[in-house]
Protein backbone atom coordinates (compact mmCIF):
# COMPACT_ATOMS: atom_id res chain seq x y z
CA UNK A 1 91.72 94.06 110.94
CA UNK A 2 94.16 94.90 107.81
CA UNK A 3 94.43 98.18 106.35
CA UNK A 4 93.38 97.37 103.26
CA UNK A 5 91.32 94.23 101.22
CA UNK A 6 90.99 94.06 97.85
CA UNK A 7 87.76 92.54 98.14
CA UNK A 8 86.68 95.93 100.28
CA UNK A 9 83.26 97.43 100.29
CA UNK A 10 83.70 100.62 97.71
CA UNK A 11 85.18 98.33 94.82
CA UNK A 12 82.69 95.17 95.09
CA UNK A 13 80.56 96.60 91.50
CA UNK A 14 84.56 95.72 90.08
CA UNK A 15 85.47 92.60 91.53
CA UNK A 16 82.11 90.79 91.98
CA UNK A 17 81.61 91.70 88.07
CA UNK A 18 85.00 90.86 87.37
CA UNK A 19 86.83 87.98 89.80
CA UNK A 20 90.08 88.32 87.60
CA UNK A 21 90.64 92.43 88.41
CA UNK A 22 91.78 90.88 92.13
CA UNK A 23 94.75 88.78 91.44
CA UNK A 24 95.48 91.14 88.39
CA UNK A 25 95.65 94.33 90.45
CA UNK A 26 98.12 92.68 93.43
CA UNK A 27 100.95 94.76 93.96
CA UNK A 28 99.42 97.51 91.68
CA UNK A 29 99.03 100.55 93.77
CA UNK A 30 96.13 102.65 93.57
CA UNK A 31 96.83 106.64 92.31
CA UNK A 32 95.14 109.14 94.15
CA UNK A 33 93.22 111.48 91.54
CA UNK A 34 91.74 115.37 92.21
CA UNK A 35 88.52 113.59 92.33
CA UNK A 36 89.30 111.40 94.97
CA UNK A 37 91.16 113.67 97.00
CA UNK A 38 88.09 115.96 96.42
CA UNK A 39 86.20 113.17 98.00
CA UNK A 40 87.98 112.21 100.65
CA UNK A 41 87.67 116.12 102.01
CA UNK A 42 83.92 115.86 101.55
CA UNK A 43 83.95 112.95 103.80
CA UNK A 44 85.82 114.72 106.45
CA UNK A 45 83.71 117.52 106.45
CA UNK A 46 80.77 115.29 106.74
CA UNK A 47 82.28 113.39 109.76
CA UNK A 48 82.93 117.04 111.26
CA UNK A 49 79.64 118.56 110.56
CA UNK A 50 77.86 115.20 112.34
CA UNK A 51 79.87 114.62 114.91
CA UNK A 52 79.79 117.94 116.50
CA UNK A 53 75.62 117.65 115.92
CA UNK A 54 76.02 114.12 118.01
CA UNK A 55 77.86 116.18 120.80
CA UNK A 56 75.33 119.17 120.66
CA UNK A 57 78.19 121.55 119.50
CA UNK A 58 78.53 124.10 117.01
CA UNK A 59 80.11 124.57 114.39
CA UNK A 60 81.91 126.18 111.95
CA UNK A 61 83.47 124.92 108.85
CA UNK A 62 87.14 126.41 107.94
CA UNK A 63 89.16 125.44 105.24
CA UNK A 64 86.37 124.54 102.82
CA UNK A 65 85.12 125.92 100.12
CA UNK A 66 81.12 127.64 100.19
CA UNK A 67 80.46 125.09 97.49
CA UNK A 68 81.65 122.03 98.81
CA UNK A 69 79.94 122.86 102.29
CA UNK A 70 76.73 123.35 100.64
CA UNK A 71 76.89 119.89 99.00
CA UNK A 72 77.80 118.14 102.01
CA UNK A 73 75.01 119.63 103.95
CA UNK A 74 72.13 117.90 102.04
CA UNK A 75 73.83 114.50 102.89
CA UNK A 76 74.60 115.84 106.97
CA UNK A 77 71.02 117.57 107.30
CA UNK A 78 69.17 114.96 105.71
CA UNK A 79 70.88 112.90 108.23
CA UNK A 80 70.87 114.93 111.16
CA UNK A 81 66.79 115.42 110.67
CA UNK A 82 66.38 111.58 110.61
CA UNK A 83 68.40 111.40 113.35
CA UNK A 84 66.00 113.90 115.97
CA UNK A 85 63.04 111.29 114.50
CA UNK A 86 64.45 107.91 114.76
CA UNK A 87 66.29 107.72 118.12
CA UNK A 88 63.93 108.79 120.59
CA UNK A 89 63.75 105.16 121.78
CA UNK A 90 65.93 103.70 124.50
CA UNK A 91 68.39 101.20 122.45
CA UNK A 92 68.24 103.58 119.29
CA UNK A 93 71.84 104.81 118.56
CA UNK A 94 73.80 106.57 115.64
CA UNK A 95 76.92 106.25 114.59
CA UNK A 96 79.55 107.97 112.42
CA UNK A 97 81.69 106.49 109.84
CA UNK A 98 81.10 103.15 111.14
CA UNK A 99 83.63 99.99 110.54
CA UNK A 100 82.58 96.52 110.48
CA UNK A 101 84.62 93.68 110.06
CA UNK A 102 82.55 90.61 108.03
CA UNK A 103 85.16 88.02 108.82
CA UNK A 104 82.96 86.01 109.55
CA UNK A 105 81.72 85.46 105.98
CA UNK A 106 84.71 85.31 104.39
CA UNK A 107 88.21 86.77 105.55
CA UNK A 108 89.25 90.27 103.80
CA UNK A 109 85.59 91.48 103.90
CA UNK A 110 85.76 94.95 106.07
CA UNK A 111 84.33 98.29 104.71
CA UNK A 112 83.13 101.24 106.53
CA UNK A 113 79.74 102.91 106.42
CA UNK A 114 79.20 106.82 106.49
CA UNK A 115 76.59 106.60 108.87
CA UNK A 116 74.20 104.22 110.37
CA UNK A 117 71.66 105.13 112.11
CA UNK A 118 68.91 102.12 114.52
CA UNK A 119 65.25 102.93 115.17
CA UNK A 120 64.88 100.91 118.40
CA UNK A 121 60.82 101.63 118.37
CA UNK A 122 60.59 100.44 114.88
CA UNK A 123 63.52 97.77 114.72
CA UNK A 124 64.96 99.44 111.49
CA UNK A 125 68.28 100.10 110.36
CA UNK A 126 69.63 103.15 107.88
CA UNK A 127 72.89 102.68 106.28
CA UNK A 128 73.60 105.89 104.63
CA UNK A 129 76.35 106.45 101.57
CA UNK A 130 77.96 109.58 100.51
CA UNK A 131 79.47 110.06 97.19
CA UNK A 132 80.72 113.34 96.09
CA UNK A 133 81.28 112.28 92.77
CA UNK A 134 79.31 113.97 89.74
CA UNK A 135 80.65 111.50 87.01
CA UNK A 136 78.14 108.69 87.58
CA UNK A 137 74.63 108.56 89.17
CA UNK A 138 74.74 105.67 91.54
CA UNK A 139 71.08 104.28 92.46
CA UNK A 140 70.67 103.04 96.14
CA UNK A 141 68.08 99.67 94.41
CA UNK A 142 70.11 96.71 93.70
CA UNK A 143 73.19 98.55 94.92
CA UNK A 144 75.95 95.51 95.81
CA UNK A 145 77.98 98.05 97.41
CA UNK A 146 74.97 99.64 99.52
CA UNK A 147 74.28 96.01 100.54
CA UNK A 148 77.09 95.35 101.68
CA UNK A 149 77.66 98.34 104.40
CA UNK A 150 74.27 97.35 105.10
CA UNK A 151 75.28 93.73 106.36
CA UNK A 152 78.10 95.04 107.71
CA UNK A 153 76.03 97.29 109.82
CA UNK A 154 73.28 94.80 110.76
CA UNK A 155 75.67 92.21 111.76
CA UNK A 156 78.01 93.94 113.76
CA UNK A 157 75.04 96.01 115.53
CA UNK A 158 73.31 93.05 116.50
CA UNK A 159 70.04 94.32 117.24
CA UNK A 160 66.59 92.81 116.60
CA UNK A 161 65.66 94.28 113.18
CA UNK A 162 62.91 93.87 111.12
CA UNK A 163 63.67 96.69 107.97
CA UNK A 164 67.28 97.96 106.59
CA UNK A 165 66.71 101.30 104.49
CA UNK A 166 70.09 102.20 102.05
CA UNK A 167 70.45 105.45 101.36
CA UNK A 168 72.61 107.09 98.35
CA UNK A 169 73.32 110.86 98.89
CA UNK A 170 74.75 112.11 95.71
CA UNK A 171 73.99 115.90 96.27
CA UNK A 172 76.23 116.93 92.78
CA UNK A 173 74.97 114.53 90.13
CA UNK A 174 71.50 114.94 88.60
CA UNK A 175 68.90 112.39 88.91
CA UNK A 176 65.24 112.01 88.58
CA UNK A 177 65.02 110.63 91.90
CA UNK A 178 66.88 113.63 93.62
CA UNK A 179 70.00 114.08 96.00
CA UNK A 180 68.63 111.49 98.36
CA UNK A 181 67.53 107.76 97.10
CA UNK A 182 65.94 105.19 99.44
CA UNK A 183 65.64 101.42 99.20
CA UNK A 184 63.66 99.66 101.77
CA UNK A 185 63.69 95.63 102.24
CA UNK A 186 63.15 93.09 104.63
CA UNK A 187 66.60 93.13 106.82
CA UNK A 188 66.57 88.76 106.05
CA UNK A 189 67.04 89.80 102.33
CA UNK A 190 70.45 90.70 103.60
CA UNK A 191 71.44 87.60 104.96
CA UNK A 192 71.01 86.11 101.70
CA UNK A 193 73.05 88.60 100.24
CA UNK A 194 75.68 87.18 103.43
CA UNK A 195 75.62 84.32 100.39
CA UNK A 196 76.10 85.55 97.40
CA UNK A 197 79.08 87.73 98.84
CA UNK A 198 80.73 84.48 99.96
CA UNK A 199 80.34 83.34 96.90
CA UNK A 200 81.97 86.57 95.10
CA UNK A 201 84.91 86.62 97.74
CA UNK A 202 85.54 82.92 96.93
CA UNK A 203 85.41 83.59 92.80
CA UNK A 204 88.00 85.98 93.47
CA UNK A 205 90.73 83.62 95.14
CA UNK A 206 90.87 81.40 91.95
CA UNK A 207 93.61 81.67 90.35
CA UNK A 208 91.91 81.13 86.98
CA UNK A 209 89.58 83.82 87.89
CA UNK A 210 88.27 85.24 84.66
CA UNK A 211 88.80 89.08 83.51
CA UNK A 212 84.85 90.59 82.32
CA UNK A 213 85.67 94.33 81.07
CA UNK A 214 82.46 96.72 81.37
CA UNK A 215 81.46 99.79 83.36
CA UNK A 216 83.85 98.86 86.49
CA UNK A 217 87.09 98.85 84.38
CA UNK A 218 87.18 102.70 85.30
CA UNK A 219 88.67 102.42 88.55
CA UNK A 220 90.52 98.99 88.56
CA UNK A 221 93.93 99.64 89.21
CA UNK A 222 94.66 97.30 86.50
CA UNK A 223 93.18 98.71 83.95
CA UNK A 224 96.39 99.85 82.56
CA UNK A 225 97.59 96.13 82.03
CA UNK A 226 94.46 94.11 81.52
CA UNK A 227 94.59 92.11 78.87
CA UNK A 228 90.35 91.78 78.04
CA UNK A 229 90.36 95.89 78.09
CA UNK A 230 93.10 95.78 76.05
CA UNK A 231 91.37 93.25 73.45
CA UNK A 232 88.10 95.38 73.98
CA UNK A 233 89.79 98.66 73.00
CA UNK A 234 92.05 96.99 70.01
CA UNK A 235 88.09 95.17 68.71
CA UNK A 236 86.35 98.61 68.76
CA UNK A 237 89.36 100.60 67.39
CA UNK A 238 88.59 97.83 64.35
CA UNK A 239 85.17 98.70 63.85
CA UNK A 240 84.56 101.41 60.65
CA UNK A 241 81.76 104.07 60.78
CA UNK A 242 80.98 106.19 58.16
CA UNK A 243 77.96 107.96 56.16
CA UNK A 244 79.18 106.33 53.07
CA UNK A 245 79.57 103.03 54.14
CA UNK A 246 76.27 100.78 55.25
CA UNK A 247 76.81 99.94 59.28
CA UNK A 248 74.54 98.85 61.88
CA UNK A 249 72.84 101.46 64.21
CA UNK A 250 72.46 99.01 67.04
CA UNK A 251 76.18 98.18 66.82
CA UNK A 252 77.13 102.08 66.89
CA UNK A 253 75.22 102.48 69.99
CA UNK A 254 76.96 99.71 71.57
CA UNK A 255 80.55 100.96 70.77
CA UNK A 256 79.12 104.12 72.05
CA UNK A 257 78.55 102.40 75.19
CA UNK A 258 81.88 101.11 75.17
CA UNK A 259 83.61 104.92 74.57
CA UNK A 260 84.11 105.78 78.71
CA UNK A 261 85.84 102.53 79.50
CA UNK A 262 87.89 102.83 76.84
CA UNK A 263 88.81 106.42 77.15
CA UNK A 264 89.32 105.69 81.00
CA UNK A 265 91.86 102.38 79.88
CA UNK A 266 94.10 105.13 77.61
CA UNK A 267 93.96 107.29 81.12
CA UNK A 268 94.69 104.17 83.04
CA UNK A 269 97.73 102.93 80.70
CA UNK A 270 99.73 106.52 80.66
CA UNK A 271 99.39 106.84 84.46
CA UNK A 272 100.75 103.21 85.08
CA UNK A 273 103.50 104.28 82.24
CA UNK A 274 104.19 107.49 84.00
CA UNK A 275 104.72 106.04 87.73
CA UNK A 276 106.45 102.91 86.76
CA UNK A 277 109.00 105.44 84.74
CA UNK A 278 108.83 107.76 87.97
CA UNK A 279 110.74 104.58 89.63
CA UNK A 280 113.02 104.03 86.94
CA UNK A 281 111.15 101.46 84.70
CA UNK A 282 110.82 103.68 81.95
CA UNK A 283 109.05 102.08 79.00
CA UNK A 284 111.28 101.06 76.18
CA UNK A 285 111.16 103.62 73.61
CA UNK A 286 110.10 106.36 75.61
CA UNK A 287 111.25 108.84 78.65
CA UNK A 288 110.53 110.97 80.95
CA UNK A 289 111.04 114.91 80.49
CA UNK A 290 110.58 118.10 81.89
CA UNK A 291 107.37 119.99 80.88
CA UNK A 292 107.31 122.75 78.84
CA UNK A 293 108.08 125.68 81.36
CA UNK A 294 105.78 128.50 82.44
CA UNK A 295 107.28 131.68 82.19
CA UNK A 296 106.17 134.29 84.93
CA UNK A 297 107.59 137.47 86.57
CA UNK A 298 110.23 137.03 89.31
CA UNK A 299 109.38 137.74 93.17
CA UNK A 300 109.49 141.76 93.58
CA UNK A 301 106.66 142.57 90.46
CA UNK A 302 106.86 146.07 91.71
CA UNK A 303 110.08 145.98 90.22
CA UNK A 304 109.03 144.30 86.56
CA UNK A 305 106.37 146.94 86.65
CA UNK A 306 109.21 150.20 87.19
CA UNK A 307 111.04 148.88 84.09
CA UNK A 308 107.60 148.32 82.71
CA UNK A 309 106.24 151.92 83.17
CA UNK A 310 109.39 153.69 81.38
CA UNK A 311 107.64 152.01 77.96
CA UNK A 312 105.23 154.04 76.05
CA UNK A 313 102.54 152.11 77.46
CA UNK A 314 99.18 153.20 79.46
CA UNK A 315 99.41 152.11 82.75
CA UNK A 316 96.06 150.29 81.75
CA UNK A 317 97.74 148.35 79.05
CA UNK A 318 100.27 146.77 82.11
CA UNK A 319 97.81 145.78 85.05
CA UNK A 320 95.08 143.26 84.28
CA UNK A 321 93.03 142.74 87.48
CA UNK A 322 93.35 141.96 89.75
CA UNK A 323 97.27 141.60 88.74
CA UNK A 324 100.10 142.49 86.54
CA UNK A 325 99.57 141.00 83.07
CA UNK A 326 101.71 138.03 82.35
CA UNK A 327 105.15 138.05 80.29
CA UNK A 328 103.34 136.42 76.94
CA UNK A 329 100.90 139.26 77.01
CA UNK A 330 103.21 141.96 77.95
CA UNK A 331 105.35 141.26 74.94
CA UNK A 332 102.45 141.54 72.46
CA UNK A 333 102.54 145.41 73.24
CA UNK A 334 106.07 145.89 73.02
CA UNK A 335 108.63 145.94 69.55
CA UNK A 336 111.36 143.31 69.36
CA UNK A 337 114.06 145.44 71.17
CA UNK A 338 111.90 146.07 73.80
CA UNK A 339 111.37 142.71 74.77
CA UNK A 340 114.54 141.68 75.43
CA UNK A 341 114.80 144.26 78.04
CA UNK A 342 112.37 142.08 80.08
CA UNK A 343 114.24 138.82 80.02
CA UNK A 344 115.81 139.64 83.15
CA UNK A 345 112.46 139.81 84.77
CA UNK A 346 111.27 136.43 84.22
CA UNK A 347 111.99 133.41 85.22
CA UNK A 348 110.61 129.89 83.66
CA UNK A 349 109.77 126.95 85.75
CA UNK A 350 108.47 123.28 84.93
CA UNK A 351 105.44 121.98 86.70
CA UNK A 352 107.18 118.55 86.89
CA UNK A 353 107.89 115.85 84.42
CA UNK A 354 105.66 114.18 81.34
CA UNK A 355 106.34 110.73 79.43
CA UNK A 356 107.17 111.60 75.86
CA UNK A 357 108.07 109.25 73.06
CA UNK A 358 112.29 109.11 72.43
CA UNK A 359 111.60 110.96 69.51
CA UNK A 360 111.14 114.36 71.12
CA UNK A 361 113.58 116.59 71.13
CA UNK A 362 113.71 117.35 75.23
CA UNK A 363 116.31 115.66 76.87
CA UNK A 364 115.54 112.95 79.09
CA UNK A 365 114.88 113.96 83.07
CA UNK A 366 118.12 112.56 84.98
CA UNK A 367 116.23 111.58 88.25
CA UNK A 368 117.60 110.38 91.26
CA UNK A 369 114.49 107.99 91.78
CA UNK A 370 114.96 107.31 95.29
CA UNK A 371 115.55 111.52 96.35
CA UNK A 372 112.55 112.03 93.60
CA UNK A 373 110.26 109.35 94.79
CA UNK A 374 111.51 107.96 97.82
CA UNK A 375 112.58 104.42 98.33
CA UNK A 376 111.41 102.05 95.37
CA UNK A 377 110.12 98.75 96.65
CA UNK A 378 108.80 96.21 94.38
């Protein structure tokens, strides 16, 4: 099975909306974010927490955060409590980040399912879903992506099943439905999805495939270069609002509407611009420089705060708790002359590098892109 499909499980809402985001986003890679870093930890945790339940073990997360662990355990204890119900049967089973291969559909269709669990007694499958995100409230009705893990789970468990229940646990987004949404169906409404995937998979290969911008634009790595967000954003930016000037209400809503996918192309477009001038393609017209340093005390503080104490200062002026105070609030307290005396106890560091426009007045970064950023392949 490969690594990686661009016609995968988690983005089907992009491409099945929009064919053209596949052959647009080849050789684009896809940047991590906090958020899905953030999510990718959840789902360990979740795999840890249900795994030791499926060996009868204890335990113990470490290295999590209260909050995050609280989160995750409405998605692992709803599970584990359907879990003690359903699979009293012989033939009932439950498994744990499950990967399916859907080859047999079409080629490239693979995804992997959080958890599935099979009611032998009642010959019904539950495909379960966690996102950690708190962005977007996904439903489980109607859910392409849900469907999907579900036929992915049905056909590669190959078990005589009458109902498939999708389940969305979202424990950190609001919605009136709660944490945990359910969709129930007849398991032969998935085999006609089996169809209209095909048929999505194969819209994709065309090499006239056409580019839709909505909703899903968010997290195509594309969006930086499409041409119909760019379009989208350049229509809108044309539109005029104003309370003395007559304009359509309807209109305003729907440009509205259109705000988050545009705001997410500008993100889009200066993160492509930042890594492809992070491998030496630096835009024309712009460059890469050093941020604006932080200034901080140097290792040894005890030290900064000996010099410190030999001001006419109260000790309760210095500290700021649980620490020190920093250099730019130290030097509000002190005269001119003063300061200058604690230049030699701080030291200024970048946090990295930011794209700026050649007109600023920071010299450019000279980066050794291959040290920097290992080994640039095309």
């Amino acid at each position: 099975m490969a690594k990686h499909s661009h016609i995968g499980a988690s983005s089907m809402e992009r491409w099945s909306n929009c064919p053209g985001s596949v052959r647009l986003s080849e050789g684009i890679e896809s940047r991590s974010s906090v958020y899905a870093e953030e999510g990718t930890k959840a789902h360990e945790l979740a795999a840890e927490i249900l795994e030791h339940f499926k060996r009868g073990q204890e335990f113990e997360p470490k290295d999590y955060d209260e909050e995050m662990i609280e989160h995750v355990m409405t998605y692992t204890d709803s599970v584990m409590n359907l879990v003690r119900t359903a699979t009293q049967t012989k033939g009932s089973f439950f498994l744990i980040e499950h990967k399916f291969d859907l080859s047999e559909v079409h080629p490239g269709l693979f995804g992997t399912a959080d958890a599935v669990i099979y009611d032998a007694k009642a010959q019904t499958l539950y495909v379960w879903d966690l996102k950690y995100g708190q962005g977007i409230a996904v439903d489980a009705e109607n859910n392409v992506q849900l469907k999907y893990y579900g036929l992915g789970a049905l056909l590669s468990a190959k078990v005589p099943c009458r109902e498939v229940e999708l389940v969305i646990a979202q424990p950190r987004c609001a919605h009136a439905d709660g944490p945990i949404r359910r969709h129930r169906f007849d398991s032969f409404d998935l085999l006609e999805f089996a169809a209209s995937l095909k048929e999505f998979a194969v819209k994709t290969e065309d090499p006239n495939a056409p580019l839709n911008p909505g909703d899903h634009c968010r997290f195509c790595p594309a969006a930086g270069i499409c041409p119909a967000v760019h379009e989208k954003a350049l229509t809108l930016a044309r539109e005029e609002f104003s309370q003395m000037l007559s304009y359509d209400p309807e209109k305003l809503g729907k440009t509205l509407n259109w705000l988050p996918v545009v705001e997410a192309w500008i993100e889009n477009v200066r993160a492509f611009a930042y890594g492809e001038a992070e491998h030496g393609r630096c835009p024309p017209g712009w460059k890469l420089v050093q941020k604006r340093p932080t200034r901080k005390w140097k290792p040894h503080i005890d030290v900064a705060f000996e010099v410190m104490s030999k001001f006419d200062l109260d000790p309760k002026d210095i500290y700021e708790e649980p620490a020190v105070k920093s250099p730019a609030q130290m030097e509000k307290l002190l005269r001119k002359e003063e300061r200058e005396r604690l230049e030699v106890l701080i030291e200024k560091k970048s946090s990295g590098y930011a794209l700026a426009h050649e007109s600023d007045k920071r010299p450019a970064a000279r980066l050794d892109a291959a040290s920097e950023f290992g080994e640039i392949t095309d």
